[in-house]
C-alpha atoms as a PDB file:
ATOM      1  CA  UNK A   1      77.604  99.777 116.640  1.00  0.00           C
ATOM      2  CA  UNK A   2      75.925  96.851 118.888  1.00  0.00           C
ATOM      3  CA  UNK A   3      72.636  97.164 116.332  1.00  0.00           C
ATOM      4  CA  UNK A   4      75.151  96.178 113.401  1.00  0.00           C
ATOM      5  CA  UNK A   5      77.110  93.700 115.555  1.00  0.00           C
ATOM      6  CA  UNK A   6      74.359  91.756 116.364  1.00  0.00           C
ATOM      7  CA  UNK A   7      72.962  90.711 113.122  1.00  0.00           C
ATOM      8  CA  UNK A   8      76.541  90.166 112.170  1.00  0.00           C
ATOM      9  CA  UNK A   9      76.372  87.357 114.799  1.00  0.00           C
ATOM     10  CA  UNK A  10      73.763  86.047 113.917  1.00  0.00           C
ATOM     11  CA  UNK A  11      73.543  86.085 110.397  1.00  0.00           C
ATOM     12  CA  UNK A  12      77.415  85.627 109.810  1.00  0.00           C
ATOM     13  CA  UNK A  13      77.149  87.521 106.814  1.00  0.00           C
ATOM     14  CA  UNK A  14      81.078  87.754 105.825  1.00  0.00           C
ATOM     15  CA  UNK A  15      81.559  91.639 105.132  1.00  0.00           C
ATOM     16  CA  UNK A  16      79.262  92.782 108.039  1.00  0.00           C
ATOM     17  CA  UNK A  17      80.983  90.150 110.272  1.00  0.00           C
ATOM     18  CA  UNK A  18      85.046  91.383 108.986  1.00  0.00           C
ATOM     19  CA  UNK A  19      84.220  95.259 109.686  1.00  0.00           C
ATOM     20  CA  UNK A  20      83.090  94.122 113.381  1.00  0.00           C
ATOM     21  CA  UNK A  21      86.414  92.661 113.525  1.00  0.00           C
ATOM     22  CA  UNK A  22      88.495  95.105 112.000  1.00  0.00           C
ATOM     23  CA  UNK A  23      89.469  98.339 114.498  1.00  0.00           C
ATOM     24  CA  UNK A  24      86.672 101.051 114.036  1.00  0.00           C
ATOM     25  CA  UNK A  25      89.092 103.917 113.262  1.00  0.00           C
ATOM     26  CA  UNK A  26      90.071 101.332 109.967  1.00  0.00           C
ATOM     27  CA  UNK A  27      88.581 101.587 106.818  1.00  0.00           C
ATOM     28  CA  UNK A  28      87.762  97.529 107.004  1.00  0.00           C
ATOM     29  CA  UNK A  29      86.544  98.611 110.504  1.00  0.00           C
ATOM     30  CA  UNK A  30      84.161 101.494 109.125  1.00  0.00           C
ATOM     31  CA  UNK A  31      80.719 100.162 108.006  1.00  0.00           C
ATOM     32  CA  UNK A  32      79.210 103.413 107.710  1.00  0.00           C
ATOM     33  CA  UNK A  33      82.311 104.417 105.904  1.00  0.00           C
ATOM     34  CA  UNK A  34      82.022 101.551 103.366  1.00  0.00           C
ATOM     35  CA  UNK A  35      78.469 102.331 102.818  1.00  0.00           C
ATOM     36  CA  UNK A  36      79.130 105.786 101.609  1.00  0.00           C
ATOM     37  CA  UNK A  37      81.636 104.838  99.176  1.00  0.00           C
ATOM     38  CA  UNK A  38      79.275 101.983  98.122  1.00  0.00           C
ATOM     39  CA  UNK A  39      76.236 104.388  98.072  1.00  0.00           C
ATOM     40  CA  UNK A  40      77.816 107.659  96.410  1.00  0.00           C
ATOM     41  CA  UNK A  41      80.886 106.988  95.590  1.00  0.00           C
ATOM     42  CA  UNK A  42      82.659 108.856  97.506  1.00  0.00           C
ATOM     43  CA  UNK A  43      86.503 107.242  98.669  1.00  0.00           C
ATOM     44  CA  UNK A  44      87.304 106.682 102.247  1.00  0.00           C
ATOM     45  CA  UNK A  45      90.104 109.448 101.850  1.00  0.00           C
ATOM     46  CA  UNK A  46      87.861 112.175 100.522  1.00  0.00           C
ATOM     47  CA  UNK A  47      85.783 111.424 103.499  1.00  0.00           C
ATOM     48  CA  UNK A  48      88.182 112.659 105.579  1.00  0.00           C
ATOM     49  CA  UNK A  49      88.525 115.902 103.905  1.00  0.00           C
ATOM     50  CA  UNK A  50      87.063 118.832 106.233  1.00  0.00           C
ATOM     51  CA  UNK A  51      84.715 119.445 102.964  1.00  0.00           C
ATOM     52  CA  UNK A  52      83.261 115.835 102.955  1.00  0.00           C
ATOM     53  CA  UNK A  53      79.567 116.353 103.167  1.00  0.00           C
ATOM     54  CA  UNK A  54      78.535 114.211 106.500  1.00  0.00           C
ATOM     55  CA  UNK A  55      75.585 114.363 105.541  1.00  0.00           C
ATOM     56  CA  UNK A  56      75.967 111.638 103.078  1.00  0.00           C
ATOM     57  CA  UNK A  57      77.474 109.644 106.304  1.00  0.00           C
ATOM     58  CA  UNK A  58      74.136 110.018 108.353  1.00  0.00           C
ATOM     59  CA  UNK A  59      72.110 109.056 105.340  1.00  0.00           C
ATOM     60  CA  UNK A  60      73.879 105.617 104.822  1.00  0.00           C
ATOM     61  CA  UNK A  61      73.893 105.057 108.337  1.00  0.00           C
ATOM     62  CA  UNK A  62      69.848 105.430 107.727  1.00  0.00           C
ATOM     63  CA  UNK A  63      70.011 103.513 104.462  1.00  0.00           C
ATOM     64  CA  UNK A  64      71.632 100.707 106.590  1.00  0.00           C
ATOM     65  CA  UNK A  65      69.086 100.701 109.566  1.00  0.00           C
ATOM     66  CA  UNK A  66      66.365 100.786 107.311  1.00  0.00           C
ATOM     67  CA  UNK A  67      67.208  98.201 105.510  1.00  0.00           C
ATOM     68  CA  UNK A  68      68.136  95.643 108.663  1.00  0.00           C
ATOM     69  CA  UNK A  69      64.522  97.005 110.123  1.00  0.00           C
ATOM     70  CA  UNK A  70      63.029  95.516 106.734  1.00  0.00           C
ATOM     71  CA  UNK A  71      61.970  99.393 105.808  1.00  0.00           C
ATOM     72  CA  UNK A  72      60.857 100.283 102.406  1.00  0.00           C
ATOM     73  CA  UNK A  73      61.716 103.443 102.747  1.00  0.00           C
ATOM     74  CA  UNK A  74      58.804 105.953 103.995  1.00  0.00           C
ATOM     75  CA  UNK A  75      60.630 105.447 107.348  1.00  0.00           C
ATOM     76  CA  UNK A  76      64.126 106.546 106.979  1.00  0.00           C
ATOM     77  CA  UNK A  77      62.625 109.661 105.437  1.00  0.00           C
ATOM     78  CA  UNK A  78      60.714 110.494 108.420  1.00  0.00           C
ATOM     79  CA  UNK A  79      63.747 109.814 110.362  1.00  0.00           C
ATOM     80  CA  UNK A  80      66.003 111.719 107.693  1.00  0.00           C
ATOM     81  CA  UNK A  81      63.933 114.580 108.068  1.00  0.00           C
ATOM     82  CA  UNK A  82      63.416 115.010 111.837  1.00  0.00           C
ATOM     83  CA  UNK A  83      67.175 114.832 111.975  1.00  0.00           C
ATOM     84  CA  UNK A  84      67.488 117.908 109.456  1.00  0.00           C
ATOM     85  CA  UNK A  85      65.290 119.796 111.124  1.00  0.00           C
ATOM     86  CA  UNK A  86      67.035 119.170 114.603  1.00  0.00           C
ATOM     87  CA  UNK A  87      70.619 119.475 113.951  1.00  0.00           C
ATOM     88  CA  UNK A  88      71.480 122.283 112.539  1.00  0.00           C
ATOM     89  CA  UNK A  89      74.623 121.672 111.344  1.00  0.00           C
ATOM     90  CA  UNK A  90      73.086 119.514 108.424  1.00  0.00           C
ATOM     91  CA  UNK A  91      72.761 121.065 105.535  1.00  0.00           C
ATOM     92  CA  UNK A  92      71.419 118.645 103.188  1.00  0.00           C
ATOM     93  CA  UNK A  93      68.236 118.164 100.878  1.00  0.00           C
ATOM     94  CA  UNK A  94      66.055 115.658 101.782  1.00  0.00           C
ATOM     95  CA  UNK A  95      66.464 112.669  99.604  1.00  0.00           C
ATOM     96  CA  UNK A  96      63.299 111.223  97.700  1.00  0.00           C
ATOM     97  CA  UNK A  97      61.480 107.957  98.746  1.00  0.00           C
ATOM     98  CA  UNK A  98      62.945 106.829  95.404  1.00  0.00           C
ATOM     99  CA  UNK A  99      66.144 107.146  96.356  1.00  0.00           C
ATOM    100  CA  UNK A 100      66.423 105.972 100.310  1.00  0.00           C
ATOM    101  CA  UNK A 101      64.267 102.822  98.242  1.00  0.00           C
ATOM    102  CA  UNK A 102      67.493 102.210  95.947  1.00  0.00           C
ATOM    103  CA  UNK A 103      70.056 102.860  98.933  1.00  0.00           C
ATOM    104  CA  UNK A 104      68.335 100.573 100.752  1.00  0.00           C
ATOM    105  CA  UNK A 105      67.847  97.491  98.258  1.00  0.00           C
ATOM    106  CA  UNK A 106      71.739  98.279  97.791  1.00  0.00           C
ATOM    107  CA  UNK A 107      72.393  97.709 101.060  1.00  0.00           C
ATOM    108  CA  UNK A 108      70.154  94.303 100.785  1.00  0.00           C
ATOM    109  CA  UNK A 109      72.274  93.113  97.794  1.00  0.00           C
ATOM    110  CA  UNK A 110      75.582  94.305  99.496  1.00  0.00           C
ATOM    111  CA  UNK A 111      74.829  92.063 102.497  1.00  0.00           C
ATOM    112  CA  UNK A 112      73.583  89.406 101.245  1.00  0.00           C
ATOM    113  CA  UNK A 113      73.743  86.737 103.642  1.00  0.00           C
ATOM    114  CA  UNK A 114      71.934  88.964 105.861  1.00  0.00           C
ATOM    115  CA  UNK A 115      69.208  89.658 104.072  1.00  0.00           C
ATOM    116  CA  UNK A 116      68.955  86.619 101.816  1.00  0.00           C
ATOM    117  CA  UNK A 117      69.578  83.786 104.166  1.00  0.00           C
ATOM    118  CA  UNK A 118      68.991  84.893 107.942  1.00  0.00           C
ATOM    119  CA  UNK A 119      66.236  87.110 107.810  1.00  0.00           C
ATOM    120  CA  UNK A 120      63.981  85.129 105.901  1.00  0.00           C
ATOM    121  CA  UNK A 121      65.013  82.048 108.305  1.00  0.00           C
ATOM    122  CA  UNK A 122      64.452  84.255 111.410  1.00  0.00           C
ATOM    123  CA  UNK A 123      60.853  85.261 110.084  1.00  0.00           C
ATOM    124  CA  UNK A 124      60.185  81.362 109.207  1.00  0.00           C
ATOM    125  CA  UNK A 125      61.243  80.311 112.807  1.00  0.00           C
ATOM    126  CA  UNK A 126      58.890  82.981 114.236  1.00  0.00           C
ATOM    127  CA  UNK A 127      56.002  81.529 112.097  1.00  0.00           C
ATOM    128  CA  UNK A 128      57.392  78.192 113.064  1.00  0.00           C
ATOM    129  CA  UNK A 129      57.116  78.908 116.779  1.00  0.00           C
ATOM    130  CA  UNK A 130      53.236  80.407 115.957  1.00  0.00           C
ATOM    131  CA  UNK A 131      54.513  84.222 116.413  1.00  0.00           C
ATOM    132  CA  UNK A 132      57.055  83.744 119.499  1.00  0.00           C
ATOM    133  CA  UNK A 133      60.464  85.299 118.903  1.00  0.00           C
ATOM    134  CA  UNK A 134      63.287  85.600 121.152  1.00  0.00           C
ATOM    135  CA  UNK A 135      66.676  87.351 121.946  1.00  0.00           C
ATOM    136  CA  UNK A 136      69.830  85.873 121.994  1.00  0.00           C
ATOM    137  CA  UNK A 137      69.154  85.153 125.516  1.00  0.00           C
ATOM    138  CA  UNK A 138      65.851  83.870 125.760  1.00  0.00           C
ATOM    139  CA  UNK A 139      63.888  86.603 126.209  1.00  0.00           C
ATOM    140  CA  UNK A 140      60.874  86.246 124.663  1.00  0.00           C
ATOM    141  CA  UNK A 141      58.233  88.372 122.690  1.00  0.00           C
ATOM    142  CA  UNK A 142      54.713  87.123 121.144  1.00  0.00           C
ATOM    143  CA  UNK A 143      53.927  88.762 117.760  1.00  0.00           C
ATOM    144  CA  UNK A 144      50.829  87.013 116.420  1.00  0.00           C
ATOM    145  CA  UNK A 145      50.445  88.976 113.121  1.00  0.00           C
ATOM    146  CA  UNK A 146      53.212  87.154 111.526  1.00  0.00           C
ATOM    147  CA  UNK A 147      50.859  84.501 110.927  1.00  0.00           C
ATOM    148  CA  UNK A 148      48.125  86.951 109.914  1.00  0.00           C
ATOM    149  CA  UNK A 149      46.573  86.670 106.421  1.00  0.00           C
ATOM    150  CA  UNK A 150      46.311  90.304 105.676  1.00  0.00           C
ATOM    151  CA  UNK A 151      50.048  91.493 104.282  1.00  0.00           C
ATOM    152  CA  UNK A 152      49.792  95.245 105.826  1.00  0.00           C
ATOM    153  CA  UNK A 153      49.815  93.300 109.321  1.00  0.00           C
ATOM    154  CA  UNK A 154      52.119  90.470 108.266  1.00  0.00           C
ATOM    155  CA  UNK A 155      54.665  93.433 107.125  1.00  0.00           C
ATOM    156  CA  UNK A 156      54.599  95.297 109.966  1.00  0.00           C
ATOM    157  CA  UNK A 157      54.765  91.671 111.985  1.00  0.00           C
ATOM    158  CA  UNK A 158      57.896  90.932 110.313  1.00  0.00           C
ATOM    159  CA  UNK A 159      59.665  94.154 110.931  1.00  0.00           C
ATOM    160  CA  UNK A 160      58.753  93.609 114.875  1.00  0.00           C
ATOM    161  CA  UNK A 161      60.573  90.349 114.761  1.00  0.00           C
ATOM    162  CA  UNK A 162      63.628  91.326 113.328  1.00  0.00           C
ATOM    163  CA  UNK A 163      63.688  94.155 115.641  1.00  0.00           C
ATOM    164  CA  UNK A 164      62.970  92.715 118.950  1.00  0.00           C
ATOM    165  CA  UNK A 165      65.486  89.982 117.900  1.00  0.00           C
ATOM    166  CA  UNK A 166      68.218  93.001 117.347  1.00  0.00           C
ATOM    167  CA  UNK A 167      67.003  95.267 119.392  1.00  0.00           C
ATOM    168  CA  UNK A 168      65.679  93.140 122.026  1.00  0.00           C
ATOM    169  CA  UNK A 169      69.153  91.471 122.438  1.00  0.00           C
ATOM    170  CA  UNK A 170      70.996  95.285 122.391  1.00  0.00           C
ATOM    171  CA  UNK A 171      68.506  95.471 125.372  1.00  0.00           C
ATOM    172  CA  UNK A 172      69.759  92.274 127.194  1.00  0.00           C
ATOM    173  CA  UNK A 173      73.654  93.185 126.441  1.00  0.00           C
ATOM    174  CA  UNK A 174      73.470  96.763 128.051  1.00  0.00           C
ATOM    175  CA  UNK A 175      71.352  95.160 131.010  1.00  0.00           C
ATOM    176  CA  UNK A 176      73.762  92.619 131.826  1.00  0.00           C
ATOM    177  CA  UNK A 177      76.539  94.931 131.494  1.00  0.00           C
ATOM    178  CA  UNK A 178      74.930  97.991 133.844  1.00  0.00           C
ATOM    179  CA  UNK A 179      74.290  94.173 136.340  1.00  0.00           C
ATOM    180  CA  UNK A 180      78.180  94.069 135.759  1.00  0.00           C
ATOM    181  CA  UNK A 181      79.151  97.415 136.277  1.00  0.00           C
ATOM    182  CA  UNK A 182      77.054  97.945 139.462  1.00  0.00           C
ATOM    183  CA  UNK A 183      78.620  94.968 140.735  1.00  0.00           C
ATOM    184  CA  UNK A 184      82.390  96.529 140.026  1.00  0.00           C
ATOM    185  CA  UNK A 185      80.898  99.603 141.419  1.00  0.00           C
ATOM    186  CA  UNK A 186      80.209  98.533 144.927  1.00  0.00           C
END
C-alpha cells in the first residue's frame, strides 16, 4: 500500500489518510475494499463470501491507480487485460474504456482533496520550478514537457510528475530501508 500512503501524505485527503490509519485487516483499513463497495456495490461482508468475484477487487485496485497516475482510462485496460490473460484464476470480462473512464472519475470525486487540491498544486509547482519535480526527499527529476504548448506532451508531462513524485518517493522509502536493514544485518 506505500503507492496509496504516499499521496495520502501528501495530499492529506481525509478518507485516503483514515484507511492508512485504520488496521488493514479493518474495513476503515481496506481501501481497495471501500472502493468495491463504492464502485459496484458490493458490501464489505459479501466480499468475504468464498463466491465474491475478486475480480471486481483487482479492477478497483486498477480504477484507483489509474486515477492517482492521472489515466483516462486506455491504460488500466491494457493493464486489466495483461492481468487476465496471465492469471488464470481470473475469470472476468474485460471492462469497456467507458466504464474503467466512470470508475475512475469516481474515484476522482471520492477523493477529492487528492485530486482537486494537491494534484493540480503539485503540477503548478512543477511548472513553477520550469519542469523540476522532486520526491519527498529531494530527489530530483527534470520533465520539461510540462511547460510544453502541445497538450498530448503536456498530458503525458503531467502524469510523469505525479508519478515520479509517488513513485519516486516509494523508491527512496524502500532504499533507505534495504540501507537500514543491511545495516541490522551485519
Amino acid at each position: 500500500q506505500i503507492e496509496v500512503r504516499i499521496p495520502a501524505k501528501l495530499s492529506g485527503d481525509p478518507k485516503l489518510v483514515a484507511a492508512m490509519c485504520a488496521p488493514s485487516d479493518t474495513y476503515e483499513g481496506n481501501i481497495h475494499a471501500q472502493n468495491v463497495e463504492k464502485l459496484f456495490k458490493v458490501s464489505y461482508e459479501d466480499q468475504q463470501l468464498p463466491s465474491f468475484n475478486k475480480d471486481l477487487k483487482t479492477r478497483a485496485k486498477n480504477y484507483l491507480f489509474g486515477a492517482l497516475y492521472l489515466s483516462e482510462g486506455q491504460e488500466v485496460k491494457t493493464v486489466i487485460e495483461q492481468q487476465l490473460l496471465q492469471d488464470g484464476t481470473l475469470d472476468a470480462d474485460i471492462p469497456s474504456l467507458k466504464e474503467i473512464h466512470n470508475g475512475i472519475m469516481t474515484l476522482r470525486e471520492i477523493y477529492s482533496v487528492l485530486f482537486d487540491e494537491w494534484v493540480p498544486a503539485a503540477l503548478e509547482a512543477c511548472r513553477n520550478r520550469g519542469g523540476w519535480e522532486y520526491t519527498l526527499y529531494g530527489r530530483p527529476s527534470y520533465i520539461p514537457d510540462i511547460l510544453s504548448s502541445d497538450p498530448y506532451l503536456r498530458k503525458h508531462a503531467e502524469r510523469q510528475c505525479i508519478s515520479r513524485k509517488i513513485q519516486g518517493t516509494a523508491a527512496d522509502i524502500i532504499r533507505f530501508a534495504m540501507i537500514e536493514v543491511d545495516k541490522y544485518c551485519k
